[in-house]
PDB file of N, CA and C in Angstrom:
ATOM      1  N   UNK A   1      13.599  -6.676 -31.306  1.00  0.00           N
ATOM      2  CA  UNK A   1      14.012  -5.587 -30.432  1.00  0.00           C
ATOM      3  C   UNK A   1      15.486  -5.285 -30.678  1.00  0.00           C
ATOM      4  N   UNK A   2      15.768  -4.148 -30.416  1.00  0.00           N
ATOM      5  CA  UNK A   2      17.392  -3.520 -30.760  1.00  0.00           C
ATOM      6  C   UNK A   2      17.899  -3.722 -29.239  1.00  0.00           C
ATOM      7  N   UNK A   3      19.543  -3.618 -29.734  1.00  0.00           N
ATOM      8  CA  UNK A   3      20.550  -4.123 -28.124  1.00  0.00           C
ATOM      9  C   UNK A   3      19.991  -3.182 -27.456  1.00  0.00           C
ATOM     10  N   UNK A   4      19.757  -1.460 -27.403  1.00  0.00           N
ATOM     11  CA  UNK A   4      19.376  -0.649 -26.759  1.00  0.00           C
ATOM     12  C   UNK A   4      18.324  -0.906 -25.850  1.00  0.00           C
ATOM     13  N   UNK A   5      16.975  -1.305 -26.740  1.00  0.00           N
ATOM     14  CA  UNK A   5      15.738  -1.958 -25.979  1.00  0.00           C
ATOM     15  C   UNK A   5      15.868  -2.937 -24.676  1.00  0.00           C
ATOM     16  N   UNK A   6      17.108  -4.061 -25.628  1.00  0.00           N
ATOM     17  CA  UNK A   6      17.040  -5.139 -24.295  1.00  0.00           C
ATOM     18  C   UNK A   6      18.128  -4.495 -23.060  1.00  0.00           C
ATOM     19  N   UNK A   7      18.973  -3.859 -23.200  1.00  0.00           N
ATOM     20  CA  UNK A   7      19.694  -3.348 -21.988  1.00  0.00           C
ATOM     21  C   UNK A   7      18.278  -2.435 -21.604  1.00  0.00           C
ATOM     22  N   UNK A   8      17.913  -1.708 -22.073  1.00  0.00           N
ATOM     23  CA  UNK A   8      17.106  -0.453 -20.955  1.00  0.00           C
ATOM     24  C   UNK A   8      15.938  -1.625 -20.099  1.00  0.00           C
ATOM     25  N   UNK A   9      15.829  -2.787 -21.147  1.00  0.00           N
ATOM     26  CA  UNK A   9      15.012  -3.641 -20.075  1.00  0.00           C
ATOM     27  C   UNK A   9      15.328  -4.074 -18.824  1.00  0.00           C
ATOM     28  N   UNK A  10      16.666  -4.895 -19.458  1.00  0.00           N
ATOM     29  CA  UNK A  10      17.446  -5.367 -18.280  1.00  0.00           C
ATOM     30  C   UNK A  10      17.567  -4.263 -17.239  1.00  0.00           C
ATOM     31  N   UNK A  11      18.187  -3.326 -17.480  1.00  0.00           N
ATOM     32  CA  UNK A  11      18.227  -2.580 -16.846  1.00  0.00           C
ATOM     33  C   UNK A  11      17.199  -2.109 -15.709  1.00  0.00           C
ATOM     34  N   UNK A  12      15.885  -1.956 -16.149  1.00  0.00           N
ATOM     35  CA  UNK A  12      14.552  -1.839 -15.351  1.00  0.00           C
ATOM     36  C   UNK A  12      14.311  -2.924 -14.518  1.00  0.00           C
ATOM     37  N   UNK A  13      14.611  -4.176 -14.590  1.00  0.00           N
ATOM     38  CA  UNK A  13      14.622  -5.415 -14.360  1.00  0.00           C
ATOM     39  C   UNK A  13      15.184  -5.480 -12.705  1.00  0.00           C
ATOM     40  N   UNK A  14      16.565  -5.312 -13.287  1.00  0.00           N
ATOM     41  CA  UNK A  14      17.530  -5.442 -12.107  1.00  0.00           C
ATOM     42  C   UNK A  14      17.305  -4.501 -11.269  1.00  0.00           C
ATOM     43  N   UNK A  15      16.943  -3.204 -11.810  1.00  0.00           N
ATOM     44  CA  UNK A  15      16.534  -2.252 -10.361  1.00  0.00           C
ATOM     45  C   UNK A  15      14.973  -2.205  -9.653  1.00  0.00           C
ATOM     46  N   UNK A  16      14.229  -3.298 -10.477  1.00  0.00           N
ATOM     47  CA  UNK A  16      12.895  -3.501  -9.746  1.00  0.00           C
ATOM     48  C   UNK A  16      13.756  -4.490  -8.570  1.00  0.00           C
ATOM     49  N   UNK A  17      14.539  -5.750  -8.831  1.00  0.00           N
ATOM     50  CA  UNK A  17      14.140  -6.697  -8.014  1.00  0.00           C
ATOM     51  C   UNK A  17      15.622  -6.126  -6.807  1.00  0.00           C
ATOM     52  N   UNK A  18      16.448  -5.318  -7.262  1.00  0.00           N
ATOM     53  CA  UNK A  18      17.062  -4.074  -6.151  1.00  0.00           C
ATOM     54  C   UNK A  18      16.247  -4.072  -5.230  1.00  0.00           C
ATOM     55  N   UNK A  19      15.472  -2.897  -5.492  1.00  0.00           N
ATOM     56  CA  UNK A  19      14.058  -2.712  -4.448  1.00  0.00           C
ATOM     57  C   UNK A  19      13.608  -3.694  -3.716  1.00  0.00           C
ATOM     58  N   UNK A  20      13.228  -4.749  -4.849  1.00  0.00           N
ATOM     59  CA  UNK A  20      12.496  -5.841  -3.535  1.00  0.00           C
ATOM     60  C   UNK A  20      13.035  -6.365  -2.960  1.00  0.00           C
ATOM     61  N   UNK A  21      14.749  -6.685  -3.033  1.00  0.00           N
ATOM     62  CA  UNK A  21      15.112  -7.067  -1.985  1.00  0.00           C
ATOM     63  C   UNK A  21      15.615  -6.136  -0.882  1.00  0.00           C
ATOM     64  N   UNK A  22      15.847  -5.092  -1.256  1.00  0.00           N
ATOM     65  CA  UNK A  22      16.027  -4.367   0.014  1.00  0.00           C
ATOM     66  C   UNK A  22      14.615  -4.523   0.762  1.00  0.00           C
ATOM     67  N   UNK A  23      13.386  -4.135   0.445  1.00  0.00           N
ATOM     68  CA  UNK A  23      12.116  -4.067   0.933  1.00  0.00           C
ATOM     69  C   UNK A  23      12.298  -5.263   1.848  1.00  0.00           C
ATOM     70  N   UNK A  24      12.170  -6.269   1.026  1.00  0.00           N
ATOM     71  CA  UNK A  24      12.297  -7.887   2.003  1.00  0.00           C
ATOM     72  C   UNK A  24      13.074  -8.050   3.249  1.00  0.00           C
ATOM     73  N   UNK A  25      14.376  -7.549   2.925  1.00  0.00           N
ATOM     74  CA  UNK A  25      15.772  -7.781   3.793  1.00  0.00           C
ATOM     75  C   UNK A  25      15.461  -6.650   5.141  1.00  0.00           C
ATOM     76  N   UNK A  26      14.790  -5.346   4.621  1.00  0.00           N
ATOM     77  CA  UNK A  26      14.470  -4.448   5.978  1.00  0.00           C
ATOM     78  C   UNK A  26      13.368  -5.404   6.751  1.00  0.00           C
ATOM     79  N   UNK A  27      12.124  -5.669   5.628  1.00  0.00           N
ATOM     80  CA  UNK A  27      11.016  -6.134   6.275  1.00  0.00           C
ATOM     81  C   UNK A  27      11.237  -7.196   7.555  1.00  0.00           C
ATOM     82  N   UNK A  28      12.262  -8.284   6.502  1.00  0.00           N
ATOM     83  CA  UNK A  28      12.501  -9.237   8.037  1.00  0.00           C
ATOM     84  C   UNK A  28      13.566  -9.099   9.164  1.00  0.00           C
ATOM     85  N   UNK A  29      14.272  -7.911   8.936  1.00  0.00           N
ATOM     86  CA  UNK A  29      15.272  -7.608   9.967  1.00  0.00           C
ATOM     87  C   UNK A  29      15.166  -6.773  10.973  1.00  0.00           C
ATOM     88  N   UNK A  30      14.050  -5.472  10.339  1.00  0.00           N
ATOM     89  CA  UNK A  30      13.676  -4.376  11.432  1.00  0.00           C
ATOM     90  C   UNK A  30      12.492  -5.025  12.292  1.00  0.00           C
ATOM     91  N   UNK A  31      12.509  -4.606  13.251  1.00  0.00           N
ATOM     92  CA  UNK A  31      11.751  -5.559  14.073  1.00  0.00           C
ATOM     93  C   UNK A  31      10.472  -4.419  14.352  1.00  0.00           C
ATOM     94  N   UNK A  32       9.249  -4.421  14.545  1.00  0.00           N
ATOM     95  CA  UNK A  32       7.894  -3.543  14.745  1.00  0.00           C
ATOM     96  C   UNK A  32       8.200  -2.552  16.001  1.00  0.00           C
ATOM     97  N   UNK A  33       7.439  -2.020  16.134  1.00  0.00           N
ATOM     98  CA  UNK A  33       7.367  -0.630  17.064  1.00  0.00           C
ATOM     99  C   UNK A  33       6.990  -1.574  18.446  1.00  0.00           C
ATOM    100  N   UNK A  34       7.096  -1.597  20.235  1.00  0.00           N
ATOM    101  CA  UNK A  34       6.965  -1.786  20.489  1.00  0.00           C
ATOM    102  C   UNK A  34       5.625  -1.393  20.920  1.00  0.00           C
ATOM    103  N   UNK A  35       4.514  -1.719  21.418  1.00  0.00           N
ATOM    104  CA  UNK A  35       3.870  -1.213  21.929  1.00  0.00           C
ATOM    105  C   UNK A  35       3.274  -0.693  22.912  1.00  0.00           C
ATOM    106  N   UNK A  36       2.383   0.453  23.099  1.00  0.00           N
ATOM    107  CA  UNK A  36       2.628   1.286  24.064  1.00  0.00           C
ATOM    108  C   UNK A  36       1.959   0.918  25.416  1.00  0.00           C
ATOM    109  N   UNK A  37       1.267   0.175  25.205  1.00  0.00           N
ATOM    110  CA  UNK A  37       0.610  -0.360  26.867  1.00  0.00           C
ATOM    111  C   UNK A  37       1.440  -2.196  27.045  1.00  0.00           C
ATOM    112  N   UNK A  38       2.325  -2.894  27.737  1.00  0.00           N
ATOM    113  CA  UNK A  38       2.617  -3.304  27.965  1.00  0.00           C
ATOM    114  C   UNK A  38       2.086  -4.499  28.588  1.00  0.00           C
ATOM    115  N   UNK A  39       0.779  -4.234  29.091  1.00  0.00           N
ATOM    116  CA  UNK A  39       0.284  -4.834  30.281  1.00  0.00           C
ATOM    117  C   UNK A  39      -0.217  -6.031  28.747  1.00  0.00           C
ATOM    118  N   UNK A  40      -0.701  -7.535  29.288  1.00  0.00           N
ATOM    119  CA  UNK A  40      -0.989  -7.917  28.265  1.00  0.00           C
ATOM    120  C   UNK A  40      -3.096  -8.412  28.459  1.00  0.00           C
ATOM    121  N   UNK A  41      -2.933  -7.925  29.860  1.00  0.00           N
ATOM    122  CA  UNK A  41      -4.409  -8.373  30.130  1.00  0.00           C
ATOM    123  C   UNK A  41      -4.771  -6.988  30.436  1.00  0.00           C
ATOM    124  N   UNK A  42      -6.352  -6.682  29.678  1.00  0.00           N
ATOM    125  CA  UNK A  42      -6.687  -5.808  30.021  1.00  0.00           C
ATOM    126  C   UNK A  42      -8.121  -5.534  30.161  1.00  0.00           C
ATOM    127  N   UNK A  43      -9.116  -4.938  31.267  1.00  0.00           N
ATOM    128  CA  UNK A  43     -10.576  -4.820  31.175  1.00  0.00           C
ATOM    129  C   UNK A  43     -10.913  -4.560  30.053  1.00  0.00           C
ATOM    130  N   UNK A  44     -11.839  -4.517  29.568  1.00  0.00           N
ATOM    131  CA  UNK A  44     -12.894  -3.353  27.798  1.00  0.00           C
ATOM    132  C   UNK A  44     -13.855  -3.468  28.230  1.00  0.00           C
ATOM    133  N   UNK A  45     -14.633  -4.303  29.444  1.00  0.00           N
ATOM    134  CA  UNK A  45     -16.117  -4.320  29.292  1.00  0.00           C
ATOM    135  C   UNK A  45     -16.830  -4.371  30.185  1.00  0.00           C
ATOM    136  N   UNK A  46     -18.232  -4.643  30.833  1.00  0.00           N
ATOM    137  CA  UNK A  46     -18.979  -5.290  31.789  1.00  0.00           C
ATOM    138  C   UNK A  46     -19.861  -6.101  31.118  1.00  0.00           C
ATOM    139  N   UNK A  47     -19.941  -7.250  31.481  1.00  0.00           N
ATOM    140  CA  UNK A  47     -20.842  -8.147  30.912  1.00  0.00           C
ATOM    141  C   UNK A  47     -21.860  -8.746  32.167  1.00  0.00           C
ATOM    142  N   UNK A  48     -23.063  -8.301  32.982  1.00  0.00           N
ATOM    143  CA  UNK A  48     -23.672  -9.079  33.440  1.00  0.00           C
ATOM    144  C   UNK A  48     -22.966  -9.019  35.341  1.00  0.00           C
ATOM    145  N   UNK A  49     -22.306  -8.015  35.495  1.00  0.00           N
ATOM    146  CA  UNK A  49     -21.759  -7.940  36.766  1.00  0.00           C
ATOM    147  C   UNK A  49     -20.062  -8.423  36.456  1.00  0.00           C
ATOM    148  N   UNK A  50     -19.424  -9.096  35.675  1.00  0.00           N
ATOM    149  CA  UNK A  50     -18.687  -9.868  35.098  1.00  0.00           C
ATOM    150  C   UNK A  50     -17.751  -8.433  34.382  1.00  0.00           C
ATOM    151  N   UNK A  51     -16.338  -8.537  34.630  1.00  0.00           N
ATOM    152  CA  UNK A  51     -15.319  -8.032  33.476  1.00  0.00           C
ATOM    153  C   UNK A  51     -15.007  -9.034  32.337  1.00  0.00           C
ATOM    154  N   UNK A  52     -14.940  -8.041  30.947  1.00  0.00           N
ATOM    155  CA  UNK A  52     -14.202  -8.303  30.178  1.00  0.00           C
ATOM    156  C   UNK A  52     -12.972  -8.225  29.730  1.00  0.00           C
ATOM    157  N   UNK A  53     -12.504  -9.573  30.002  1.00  0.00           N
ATOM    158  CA  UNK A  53     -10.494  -9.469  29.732  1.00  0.00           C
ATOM    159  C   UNK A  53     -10.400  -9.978  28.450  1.00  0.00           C
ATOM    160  N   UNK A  54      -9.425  -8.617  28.289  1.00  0.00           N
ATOM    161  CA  UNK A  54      -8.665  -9.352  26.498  1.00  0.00           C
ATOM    162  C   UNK A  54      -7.439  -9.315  27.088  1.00  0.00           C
ATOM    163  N   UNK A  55      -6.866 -10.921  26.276  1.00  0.00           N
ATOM    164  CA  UNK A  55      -5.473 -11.230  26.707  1.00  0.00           C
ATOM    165  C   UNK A  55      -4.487 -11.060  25.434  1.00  0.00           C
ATOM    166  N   UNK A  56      -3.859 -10.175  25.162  1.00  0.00           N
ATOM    167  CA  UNK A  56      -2.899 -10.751  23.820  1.00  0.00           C
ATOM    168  C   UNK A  56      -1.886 -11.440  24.071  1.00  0.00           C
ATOM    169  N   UNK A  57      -1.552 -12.070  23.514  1.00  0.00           N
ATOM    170  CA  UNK A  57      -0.240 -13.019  23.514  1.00  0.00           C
ATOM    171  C   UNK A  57       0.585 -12.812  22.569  1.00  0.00           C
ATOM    172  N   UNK A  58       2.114 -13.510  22.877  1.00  0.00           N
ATOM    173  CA  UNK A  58       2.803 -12.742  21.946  1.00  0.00           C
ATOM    174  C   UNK A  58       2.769 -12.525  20.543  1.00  0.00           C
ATOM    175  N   UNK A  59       2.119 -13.495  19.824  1.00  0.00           N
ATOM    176  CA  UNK A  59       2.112 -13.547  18.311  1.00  0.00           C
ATOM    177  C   UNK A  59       1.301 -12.034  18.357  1.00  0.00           C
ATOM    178  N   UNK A  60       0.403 -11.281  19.463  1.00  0.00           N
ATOM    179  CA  UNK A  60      -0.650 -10.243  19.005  1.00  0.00           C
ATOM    180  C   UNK A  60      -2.151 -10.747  18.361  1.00  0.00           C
ATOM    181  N   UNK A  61      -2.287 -12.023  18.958  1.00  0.00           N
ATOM    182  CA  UNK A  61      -3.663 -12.506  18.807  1.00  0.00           C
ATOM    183  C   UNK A  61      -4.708 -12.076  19.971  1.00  0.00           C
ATOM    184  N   UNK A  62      -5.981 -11.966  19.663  1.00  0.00           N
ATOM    185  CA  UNK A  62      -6.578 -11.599  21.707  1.00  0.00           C
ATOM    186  C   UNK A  62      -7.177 -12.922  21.668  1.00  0.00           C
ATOM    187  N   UNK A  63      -7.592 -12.899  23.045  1.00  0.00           N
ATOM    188  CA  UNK A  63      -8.143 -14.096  23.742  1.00  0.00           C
ATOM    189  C   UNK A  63      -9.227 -13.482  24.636  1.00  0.00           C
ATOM    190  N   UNK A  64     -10.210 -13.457  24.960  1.00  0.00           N
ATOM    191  CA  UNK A  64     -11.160 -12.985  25.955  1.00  0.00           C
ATOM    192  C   UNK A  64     -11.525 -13.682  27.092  1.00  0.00           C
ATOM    193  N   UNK A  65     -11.431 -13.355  28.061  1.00  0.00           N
ATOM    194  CA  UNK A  65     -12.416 -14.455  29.171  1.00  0.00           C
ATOM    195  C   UNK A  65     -13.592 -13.356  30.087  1.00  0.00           C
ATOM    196  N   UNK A  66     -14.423 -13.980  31.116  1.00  0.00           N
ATOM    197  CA  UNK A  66     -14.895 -13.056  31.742  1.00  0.00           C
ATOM    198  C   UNK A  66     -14.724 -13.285  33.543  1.00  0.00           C
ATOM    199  N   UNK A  67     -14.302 -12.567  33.726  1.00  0.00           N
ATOM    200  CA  UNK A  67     -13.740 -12.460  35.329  1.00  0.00           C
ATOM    201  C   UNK A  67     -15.181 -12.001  36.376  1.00  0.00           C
ATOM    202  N   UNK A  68     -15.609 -12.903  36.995  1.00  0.00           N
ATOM    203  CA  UNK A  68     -17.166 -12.734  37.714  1.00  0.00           C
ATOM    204  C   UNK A  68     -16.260 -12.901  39.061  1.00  0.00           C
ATOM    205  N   UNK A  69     -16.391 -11.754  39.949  1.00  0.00           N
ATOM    206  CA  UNK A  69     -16.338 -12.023  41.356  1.00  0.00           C
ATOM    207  C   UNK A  69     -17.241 -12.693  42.535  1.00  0.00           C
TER     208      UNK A  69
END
């Protein structure tokens, strides 16, 4: 390969991994959209006379239980 070749490489090189670190450095610094219902328990269902509660927690996992009066 000629000096030309390996600079235009380098060159491509250094401005791919540019990018990825900006990408990275926003990814872990901007923090997600909050979301728009707040509440973290919420009905979705009837099961049998029985509500269905989904609980998220903070990681944004659900949890279900069923609430029978």
């Amino acid at each position: 390969m000629t000096e030309n070749q390996i600079q235009f490489l380098r060159g491509c090189c250094t401005t791919i991994l540019a990018f990825a670190a900006t990408g990275l450095i926003a990814t872990i610094f901007l923090s997600p959209d909050e979301p728009k219902n707040n509440s973290k328990f919420e009905v979705i269902d009837q099961y049998e006379g029985c509500s269905v509660i989904r609980y998220t927690d903070p990681t944004s996992r659900w949890h279900y239980f069923l609430k029978c009066s």
